[in-house]
PDB file of N, CA and C in Angstrom:
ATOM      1  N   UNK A   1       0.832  -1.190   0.000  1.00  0.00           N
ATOM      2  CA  UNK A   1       0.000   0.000   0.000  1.00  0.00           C
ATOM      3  C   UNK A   1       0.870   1.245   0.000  1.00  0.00           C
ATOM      4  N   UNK A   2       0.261   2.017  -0.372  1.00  0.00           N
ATOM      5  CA  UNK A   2       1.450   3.486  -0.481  1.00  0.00           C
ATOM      6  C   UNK A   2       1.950   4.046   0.697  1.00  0.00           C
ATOM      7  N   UNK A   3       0.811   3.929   1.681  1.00  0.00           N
ATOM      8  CA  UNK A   3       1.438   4.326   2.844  1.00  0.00           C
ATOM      9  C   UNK A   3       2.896   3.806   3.897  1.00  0.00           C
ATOM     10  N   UNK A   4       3.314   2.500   2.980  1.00  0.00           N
ATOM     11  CA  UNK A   4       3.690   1.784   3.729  1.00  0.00           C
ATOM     12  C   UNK A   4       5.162   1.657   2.774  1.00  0.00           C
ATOM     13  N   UNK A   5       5.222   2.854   1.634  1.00  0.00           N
ATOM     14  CA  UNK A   5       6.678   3.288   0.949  1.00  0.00           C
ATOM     15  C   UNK A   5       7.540   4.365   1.325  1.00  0.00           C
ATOM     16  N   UNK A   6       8.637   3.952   1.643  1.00  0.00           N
ATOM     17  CA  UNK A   6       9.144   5.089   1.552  1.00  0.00           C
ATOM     18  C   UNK A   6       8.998   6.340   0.989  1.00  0.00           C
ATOM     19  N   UNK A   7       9.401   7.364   1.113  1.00  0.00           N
ATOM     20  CA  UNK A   7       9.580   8.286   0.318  1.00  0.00           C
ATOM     21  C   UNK A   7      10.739   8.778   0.300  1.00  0.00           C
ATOM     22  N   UNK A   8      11.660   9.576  -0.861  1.00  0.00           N
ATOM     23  CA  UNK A   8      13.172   9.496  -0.561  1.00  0.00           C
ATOM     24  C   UNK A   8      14.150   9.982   0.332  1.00  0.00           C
ATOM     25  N   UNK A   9      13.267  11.004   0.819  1.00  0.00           N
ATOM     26  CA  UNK A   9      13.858  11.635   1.920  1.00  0.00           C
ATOM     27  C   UNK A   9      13.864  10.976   3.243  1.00  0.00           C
ATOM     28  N   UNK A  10      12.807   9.859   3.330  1.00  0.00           N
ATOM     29  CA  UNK A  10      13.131   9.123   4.769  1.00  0.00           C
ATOM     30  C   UNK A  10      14.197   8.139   4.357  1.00  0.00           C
ATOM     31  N   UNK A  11      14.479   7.596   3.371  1.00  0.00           N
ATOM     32  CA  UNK A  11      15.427   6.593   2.815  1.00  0.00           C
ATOM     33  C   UNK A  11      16.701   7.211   2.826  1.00  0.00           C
ATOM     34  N   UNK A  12      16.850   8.567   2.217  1.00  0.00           N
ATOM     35  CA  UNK A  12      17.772   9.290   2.218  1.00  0.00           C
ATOM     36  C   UNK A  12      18.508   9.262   3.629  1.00  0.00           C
ATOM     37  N   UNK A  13      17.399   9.742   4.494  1.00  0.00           N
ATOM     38  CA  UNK A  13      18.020  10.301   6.651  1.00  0.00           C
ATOM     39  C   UNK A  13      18.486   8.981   6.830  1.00  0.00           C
ATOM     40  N   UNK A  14      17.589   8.167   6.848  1.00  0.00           N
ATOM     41  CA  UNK A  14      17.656   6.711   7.347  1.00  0.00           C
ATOM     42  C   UNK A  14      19.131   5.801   6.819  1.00  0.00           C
ATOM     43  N   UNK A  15      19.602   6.138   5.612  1.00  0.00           N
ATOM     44  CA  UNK A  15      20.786   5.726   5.001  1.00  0.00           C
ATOM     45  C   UNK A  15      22.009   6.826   5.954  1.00  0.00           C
ATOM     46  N   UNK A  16      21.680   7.397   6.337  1.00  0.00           N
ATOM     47  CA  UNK A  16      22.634   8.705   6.659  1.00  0.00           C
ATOM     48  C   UNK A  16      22.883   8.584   8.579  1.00  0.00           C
ATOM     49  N   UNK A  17      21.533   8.098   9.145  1.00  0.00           N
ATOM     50  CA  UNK A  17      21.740   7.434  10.046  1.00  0.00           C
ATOM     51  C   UNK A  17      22.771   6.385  10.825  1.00  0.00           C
ATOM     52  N   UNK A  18      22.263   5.567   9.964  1.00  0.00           N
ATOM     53  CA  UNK A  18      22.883   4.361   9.532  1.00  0.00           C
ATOM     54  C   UNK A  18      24.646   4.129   9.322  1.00  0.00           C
ATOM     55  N   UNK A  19      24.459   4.778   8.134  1.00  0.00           N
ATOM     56  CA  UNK A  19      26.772   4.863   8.132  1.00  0.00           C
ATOM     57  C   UNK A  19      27.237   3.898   7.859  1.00  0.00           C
ATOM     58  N   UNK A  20      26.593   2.843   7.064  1.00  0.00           N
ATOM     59  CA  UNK A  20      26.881   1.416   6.872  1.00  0.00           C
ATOM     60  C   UNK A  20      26.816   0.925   5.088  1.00  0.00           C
ATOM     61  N   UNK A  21      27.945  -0.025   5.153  1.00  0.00           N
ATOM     62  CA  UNK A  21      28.150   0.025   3.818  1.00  0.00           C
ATOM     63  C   UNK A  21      27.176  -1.592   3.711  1.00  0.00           C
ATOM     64  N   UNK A  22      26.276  -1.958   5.144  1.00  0.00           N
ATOM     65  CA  UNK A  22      26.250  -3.191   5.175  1.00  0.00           C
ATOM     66  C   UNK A  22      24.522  -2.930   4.554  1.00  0.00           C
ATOM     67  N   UNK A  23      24.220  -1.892   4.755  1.00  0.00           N
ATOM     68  CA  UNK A  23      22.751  -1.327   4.688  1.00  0.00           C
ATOM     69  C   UNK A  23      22.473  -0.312   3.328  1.00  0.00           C
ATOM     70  N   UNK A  24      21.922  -0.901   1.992  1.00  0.00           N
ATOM     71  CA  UNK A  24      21.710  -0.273   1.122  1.00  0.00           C
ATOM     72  C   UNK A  24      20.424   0.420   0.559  1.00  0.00           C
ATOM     73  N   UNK A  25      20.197   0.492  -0.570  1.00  0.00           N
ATOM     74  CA  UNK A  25      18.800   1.094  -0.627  1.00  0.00           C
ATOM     75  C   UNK A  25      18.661   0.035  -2.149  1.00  0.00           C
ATOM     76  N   UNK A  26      17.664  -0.681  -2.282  1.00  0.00           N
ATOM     77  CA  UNK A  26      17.002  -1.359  -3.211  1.00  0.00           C
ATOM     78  C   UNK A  26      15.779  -0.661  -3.909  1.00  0.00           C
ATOM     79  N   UNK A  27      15.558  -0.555  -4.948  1.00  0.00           N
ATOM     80  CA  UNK A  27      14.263   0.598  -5.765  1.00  0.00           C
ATOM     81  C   UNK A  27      13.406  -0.505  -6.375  1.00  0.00           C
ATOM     82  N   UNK A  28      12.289  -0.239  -6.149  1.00  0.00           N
ATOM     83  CA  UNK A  28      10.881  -0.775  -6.536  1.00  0.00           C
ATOM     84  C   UNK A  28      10.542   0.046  -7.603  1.00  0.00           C
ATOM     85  N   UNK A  29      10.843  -0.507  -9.085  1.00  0.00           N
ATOM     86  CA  UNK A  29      10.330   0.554 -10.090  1.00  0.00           C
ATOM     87  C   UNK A  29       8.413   0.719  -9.461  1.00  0.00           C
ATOM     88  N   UNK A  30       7.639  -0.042  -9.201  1.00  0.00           N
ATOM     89  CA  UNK A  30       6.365  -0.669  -9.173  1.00  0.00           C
ATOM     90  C   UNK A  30       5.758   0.389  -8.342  1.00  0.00           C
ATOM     91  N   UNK A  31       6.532   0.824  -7.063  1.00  0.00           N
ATOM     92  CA  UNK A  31       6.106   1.647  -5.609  1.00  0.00           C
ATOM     93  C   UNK A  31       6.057   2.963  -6.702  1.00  0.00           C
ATOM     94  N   UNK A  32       7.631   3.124  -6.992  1.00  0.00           N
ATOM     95  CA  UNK A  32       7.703   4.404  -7.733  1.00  0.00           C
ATOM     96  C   UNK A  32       7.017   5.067  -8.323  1.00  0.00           C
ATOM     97  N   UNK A  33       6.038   4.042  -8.993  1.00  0.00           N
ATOM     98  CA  UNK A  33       5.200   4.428  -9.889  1.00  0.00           C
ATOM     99  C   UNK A  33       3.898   4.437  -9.224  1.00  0.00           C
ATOM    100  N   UNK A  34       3.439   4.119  -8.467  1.00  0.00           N
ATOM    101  CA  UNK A  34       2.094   3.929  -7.523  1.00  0.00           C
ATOM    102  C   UNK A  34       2.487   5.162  -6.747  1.00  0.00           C
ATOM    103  N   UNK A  35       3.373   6.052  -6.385  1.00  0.00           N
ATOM    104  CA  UNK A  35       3.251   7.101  -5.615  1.00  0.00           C
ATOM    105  C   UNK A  35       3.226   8.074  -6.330  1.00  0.00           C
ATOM    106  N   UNK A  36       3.606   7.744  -7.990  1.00  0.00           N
ATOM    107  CA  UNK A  36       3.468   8.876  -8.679  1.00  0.00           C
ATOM    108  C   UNK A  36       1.737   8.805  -9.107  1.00  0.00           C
ATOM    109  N   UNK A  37       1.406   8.133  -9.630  1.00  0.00           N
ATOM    110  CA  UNK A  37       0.004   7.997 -10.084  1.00  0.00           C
ATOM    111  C   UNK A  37      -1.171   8.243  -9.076  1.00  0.00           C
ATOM    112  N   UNK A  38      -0.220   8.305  -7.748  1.00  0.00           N
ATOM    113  CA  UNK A  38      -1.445   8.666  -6.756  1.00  0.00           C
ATOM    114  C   UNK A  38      -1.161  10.182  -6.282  1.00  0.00           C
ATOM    115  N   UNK A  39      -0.220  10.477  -7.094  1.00  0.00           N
ATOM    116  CA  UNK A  39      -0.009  12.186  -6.738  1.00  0.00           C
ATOM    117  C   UNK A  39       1.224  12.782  -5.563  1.00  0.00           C
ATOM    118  N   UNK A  40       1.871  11.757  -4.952  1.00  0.00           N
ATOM    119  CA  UNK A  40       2.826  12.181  -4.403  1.00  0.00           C
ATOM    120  C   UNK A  40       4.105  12.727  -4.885  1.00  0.00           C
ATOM    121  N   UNK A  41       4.741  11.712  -5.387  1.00  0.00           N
ATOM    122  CA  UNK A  41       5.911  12.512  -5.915  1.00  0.00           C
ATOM    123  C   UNK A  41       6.281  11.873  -7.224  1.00  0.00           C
ATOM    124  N   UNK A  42       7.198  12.709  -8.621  1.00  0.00           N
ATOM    125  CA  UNK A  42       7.277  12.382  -9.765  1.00  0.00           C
ATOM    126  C   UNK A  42       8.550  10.873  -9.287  1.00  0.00           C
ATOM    127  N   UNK A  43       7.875  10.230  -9.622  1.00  0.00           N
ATOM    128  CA  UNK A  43       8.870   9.007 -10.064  1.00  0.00           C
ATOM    129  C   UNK A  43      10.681   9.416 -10.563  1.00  0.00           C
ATOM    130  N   UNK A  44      10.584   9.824 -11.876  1.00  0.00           N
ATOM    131  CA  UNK A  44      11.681   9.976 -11.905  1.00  0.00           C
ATOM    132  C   UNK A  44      13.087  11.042 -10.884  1.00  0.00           C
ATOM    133  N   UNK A  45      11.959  12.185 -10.630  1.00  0.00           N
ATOM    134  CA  UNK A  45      12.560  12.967  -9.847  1.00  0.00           C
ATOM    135  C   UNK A  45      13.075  12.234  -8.409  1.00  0.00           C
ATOM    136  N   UNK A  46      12.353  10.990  -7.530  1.00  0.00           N
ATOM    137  CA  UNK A  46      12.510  10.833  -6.589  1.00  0.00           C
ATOM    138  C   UNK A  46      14.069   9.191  -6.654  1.00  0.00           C
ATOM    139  N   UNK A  47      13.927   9.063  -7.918  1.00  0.00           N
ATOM    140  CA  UNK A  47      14.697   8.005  -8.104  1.00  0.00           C
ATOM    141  C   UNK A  47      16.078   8.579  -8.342  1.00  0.00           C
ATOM    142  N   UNK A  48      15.824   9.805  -9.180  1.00  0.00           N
ATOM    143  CA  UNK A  48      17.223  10.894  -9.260  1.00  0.00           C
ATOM    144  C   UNK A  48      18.030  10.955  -7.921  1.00  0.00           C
ATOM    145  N   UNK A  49      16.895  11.474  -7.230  1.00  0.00           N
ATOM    146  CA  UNK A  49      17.559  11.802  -5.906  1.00  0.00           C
ATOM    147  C   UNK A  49      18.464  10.476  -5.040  1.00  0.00           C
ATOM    148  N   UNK A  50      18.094   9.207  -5.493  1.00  0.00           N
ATOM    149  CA  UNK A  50      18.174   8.234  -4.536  1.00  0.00           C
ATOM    150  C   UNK A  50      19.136   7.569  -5.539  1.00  0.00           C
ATOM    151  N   UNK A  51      19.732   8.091  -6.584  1.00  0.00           N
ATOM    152  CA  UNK A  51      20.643   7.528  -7.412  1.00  0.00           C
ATOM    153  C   UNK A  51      21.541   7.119  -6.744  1.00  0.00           C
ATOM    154  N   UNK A  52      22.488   7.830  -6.276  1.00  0.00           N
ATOM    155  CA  UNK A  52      23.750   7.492  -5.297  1.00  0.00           C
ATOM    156  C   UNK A  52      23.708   6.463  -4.178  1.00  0.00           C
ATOM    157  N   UNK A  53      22.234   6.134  -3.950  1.00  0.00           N
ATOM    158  CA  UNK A  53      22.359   4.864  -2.958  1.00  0.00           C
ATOM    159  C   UNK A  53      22.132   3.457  -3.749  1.00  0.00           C
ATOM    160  N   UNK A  54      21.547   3.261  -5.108  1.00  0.00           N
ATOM    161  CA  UNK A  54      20.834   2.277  -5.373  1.00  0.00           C
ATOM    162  C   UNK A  54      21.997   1.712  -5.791  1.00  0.00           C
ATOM    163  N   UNK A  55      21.471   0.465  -4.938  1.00  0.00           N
ATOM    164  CA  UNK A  55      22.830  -1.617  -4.933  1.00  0.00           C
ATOM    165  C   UNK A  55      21.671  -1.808  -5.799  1.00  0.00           C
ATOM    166  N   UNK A  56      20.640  -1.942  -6.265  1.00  0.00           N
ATOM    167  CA  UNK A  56      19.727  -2.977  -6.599  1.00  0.00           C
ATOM    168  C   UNK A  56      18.465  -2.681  -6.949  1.00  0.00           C
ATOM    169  N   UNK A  57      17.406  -2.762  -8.180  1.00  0.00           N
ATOM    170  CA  UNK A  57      16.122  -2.098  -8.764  1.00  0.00           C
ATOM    171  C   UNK A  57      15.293  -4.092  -8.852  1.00  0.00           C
ATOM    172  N   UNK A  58      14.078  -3.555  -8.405  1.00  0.00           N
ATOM    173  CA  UNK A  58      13.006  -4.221  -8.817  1.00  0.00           C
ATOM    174  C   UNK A  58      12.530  -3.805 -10.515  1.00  0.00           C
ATOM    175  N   UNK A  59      12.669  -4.663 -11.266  1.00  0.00           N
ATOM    176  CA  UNK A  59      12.146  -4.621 -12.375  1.00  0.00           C
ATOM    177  C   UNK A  59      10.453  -5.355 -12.719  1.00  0.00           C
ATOM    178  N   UNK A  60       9.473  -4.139 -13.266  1.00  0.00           N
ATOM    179  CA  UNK A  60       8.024  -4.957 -13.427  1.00  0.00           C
ATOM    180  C   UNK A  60       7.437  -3.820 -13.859  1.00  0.00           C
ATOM    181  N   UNK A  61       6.297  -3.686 -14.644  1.00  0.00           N
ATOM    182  CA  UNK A  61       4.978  -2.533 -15.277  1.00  0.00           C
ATOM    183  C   UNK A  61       4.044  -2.658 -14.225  1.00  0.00           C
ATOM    184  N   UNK A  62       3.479  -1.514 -14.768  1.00  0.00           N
ATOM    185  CA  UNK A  62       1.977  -1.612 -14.000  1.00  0.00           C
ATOM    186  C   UNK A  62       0.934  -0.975 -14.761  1.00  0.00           C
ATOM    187  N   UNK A  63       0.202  -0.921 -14.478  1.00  0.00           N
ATOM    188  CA  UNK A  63      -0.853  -0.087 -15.050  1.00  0.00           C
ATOM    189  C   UNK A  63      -1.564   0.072 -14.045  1.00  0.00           C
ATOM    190  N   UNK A  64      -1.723   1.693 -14.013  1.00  0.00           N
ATOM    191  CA  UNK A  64      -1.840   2.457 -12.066  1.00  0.00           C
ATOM    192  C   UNK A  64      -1.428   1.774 -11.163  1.00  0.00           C
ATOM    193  N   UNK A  65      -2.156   1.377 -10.104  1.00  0.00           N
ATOM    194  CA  UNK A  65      -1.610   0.778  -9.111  1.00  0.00           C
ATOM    195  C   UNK A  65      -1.344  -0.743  -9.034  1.00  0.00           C
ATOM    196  N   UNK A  66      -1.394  -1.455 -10.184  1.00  0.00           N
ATOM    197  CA  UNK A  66      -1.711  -2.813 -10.839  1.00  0.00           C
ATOM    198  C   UNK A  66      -0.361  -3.209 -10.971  1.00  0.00           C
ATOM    199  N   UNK A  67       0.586  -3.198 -10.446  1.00  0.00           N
ATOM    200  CA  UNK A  67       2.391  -3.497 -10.443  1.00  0.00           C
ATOM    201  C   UNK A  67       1.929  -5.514 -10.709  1.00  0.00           C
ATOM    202  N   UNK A  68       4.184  -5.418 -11.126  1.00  0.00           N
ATOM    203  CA  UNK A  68       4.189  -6.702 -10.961  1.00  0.00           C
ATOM    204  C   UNK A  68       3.757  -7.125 -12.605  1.00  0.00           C
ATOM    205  N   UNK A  69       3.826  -6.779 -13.422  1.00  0.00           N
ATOM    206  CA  UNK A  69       3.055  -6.536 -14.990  1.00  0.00           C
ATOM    207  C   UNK A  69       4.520  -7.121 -15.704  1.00  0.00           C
ATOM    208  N   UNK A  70       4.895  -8.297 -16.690  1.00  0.00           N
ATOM    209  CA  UNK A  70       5.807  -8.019 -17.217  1.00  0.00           C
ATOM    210  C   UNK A  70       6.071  -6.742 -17.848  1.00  0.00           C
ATOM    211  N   UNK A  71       7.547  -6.386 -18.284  1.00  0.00           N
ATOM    212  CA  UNK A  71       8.300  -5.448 -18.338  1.00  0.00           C
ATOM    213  C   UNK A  71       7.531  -5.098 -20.006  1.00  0.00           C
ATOM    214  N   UNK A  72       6.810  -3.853 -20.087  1.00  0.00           N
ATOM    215  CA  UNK A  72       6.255  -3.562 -22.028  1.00  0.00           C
ATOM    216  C   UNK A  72       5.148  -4.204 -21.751  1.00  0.00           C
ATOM    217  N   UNK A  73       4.312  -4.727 -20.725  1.00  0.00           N
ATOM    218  CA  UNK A  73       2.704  -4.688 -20.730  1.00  0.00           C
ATOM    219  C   UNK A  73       1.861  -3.859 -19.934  1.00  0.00           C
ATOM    220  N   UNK A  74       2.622  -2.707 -19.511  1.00  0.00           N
ATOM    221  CA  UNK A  74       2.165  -1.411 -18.984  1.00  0.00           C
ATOM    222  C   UNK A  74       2.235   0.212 -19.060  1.00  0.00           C
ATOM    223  N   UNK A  75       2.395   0.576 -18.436  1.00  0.00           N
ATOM    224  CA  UNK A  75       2.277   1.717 -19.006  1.00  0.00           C
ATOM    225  C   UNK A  75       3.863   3.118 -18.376  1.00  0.00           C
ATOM    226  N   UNK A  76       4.771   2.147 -17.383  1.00  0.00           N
ATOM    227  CA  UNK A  76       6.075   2.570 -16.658  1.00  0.00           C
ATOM    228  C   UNK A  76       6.363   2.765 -18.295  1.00  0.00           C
ATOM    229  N   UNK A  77       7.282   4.268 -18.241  1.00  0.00           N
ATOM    230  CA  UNK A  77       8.570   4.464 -18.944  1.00  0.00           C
ATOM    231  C   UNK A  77       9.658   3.780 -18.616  1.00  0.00           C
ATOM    232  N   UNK A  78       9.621   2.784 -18.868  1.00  0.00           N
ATOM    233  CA  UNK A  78      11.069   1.809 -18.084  1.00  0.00           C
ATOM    234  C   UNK A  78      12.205   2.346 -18.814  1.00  0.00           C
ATOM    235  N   UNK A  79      12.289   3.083 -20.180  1.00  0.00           N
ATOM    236  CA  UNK A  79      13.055   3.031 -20.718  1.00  0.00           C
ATOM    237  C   UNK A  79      14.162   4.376 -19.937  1.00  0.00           C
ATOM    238  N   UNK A  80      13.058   5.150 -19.750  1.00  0.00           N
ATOM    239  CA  UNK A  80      13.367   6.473 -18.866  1.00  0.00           C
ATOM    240  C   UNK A  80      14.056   6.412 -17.629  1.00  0.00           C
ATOM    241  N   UNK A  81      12.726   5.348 -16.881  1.00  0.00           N
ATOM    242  CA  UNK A  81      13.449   5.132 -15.339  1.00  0.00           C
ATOM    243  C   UNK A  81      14.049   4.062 -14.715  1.00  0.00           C
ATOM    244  N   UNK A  82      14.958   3.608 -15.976  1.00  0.00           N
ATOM    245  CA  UNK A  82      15.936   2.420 -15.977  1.00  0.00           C
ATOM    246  C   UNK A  82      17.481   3.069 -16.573  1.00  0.00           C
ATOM    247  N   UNK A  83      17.226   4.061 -17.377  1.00  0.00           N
ATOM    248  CA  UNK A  83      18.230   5.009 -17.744  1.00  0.00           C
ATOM    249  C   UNK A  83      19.226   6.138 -16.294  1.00  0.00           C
ATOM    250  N   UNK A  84      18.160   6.056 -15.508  1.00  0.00           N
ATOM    251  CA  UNK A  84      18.771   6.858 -14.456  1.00  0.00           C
ATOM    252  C   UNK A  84      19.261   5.852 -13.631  1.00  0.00           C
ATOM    253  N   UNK A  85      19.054   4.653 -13.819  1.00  0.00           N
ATOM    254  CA  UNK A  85      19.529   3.387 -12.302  1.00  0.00           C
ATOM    255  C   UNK A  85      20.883   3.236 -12.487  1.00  0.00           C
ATOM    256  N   UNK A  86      21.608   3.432 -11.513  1.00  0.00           N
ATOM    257  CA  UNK A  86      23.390   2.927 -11.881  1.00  0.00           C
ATOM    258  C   UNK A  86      23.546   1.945 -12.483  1.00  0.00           C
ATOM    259  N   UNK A  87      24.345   1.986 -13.458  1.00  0.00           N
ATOM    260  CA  UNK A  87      25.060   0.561 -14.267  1.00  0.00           C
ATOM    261  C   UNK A  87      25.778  -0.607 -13.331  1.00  0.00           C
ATOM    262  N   UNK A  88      25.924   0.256 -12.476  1.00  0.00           N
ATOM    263  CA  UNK A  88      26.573  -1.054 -11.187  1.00  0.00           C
ATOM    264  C   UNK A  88      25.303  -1.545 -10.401  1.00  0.00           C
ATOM    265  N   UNK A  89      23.818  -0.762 -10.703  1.00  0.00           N
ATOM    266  CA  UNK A  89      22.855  -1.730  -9.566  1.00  0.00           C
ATOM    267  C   UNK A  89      22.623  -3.295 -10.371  1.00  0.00           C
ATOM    268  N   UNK A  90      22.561  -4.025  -9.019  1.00  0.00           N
ATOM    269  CA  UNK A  90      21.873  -5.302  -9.630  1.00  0.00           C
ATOM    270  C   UNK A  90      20.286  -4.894 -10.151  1.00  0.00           C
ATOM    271  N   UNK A  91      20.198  -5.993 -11.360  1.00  0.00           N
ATOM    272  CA  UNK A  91      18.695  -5.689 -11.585  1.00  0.00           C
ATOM    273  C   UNK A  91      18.103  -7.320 -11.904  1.00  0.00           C
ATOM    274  N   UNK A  92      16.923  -6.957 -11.204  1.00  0.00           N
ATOM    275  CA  UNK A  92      15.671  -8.239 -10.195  1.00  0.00           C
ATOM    276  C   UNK A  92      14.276  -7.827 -11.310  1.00  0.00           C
ATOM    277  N   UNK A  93      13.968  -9.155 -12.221  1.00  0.00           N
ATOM    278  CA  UNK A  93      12.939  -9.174 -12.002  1.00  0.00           C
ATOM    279  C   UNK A  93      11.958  -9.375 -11.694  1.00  0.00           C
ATOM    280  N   UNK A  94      10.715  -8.554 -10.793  1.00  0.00           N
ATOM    281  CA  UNK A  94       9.395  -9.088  -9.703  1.00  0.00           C
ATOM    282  C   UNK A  94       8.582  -8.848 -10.420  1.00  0.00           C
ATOM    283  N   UNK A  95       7.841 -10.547 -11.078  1.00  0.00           N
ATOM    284  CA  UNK A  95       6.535 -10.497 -11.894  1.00  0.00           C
ATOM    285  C   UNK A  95       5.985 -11.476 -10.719  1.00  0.00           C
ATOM    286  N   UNK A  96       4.241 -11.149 -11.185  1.00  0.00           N
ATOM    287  CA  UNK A  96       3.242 -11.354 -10.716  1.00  0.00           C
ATOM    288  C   UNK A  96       3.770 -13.186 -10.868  1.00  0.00           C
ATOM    289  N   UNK A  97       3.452 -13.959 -10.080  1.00  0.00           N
ATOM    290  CA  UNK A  97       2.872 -15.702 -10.398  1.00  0.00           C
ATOM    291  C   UNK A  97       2.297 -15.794 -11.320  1.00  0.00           C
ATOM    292  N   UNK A  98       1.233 -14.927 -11.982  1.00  0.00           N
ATOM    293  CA  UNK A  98       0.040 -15.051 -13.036  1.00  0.00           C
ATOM    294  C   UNK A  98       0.662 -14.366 -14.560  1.00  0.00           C
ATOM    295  N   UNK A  99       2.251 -14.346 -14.584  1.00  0.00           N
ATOM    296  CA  UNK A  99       2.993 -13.837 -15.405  1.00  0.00           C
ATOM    297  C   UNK A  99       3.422 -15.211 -16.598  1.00  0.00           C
ATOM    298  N   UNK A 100       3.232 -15.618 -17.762  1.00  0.00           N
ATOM    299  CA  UNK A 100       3.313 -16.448 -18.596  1.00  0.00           C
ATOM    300  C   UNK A 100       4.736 -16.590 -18.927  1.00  0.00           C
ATOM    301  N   UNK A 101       5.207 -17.617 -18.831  1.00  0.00           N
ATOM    302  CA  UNK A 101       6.818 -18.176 -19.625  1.00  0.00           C
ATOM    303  C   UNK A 101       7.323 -17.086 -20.974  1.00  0.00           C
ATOM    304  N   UNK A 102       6.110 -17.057 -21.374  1.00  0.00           N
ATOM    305  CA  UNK A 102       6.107 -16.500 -23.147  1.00  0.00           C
ATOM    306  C   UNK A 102       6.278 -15.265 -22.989  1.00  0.00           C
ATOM    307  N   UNK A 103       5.637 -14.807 -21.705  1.00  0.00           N
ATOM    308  CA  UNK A 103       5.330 -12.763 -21.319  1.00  0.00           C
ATOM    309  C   UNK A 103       6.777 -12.800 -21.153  1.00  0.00           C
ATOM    310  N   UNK A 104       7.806 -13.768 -19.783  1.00  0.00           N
ATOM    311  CA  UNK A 104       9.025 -13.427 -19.849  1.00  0.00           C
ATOM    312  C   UNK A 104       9.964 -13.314 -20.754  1.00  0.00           C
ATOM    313  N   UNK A 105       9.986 -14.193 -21.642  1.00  0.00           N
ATOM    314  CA  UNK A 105      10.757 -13.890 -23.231  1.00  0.00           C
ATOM    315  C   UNK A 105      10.450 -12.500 -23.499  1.00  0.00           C
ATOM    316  N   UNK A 106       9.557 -12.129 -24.071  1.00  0.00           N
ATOM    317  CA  UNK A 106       9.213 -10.886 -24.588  1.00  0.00           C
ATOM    318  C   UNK A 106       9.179  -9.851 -23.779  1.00  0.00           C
ATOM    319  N   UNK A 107       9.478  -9.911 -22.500  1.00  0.00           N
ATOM    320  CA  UNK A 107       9.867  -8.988 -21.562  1.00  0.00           C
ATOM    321  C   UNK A 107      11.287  -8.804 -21.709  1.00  0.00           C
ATOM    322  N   UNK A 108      12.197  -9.751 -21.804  1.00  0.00           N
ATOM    323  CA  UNK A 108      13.237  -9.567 -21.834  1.00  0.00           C
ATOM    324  C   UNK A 108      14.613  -9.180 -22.712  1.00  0.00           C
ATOM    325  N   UNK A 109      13.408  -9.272 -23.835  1.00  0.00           N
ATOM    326  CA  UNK A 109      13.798  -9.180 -25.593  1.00  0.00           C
ATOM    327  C   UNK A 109      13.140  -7.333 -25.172  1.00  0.00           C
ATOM    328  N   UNK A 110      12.362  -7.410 -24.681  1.00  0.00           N
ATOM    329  CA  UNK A 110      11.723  -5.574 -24.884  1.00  0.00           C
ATOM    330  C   UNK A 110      12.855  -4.755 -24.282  1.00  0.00           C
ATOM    331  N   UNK A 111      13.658  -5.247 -22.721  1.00  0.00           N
ATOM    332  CA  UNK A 111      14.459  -4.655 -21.470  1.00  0.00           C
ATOM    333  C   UNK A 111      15.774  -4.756 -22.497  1.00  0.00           C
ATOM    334  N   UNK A 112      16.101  -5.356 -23.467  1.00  0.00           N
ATOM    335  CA  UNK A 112      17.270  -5.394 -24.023  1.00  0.00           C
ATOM    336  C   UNK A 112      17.302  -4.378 -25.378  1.00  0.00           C
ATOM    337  N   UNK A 113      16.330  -4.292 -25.950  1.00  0.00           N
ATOM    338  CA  UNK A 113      15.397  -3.448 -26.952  1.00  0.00           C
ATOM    339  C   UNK A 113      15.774  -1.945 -26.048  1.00  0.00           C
ATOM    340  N   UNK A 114      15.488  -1.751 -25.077  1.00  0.00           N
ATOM    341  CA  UNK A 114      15.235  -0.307 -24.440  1.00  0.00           C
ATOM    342  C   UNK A 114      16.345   0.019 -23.763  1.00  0.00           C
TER     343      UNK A 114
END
């Protein structure tokens, strides 16, 4: 639920707290996009900010709050807000169970495409 995402500035303190190289910050393209579509903050702008911490991105579409979508059956600019993720983060992809063998091919032929 949205209430229950970060937002970058608590991720930001909370990393800064912290002081640990043992404690990173992992990005949910999926949240990103559910806080933008519900009016909080622009996606890309908040992922900008959190550039310098991200070890690691959740990869998945959504359509509004409908995450978890293979990658090109929604409506995320992945191409956009996969362009700002460090070349050194690991990248994870989190599809739905109800995601088809065939959707992953063509998800992954699209993520290589973009």
């Amino acid at each position: 639920f949205y209430h229950q995402i970060p937002i970058y500035q608590d991720v930001i303190d909370l990393l800064h707290a912290i002081q640990s190289d043992l404690v990173r910050y992992w990005h949910d393209i999926g949240h990103g996009h559910t806080l933008e579509v519900l009016g909080f903050l622009p996606h890309r702008d908040w992922l900008a900010r959190l550039k310098p911490y991200v070890f690691g991105v959740h990869i998945h579409d959504a359509i509004f709050t409908h995450d978890h979508r293979a990658p090109g059956k929604g409506e995320i600019d992945l191409k956009t807000i996969l362009a700002i993720v460090p070349s050194s983060a690991i990248r994870v992809l989190e599809l739905a169970s109800s995601v088809e063998p065939q959707e992953i091919r063509q998800a992954l032929d699209y993520l290589e495409r973009i």
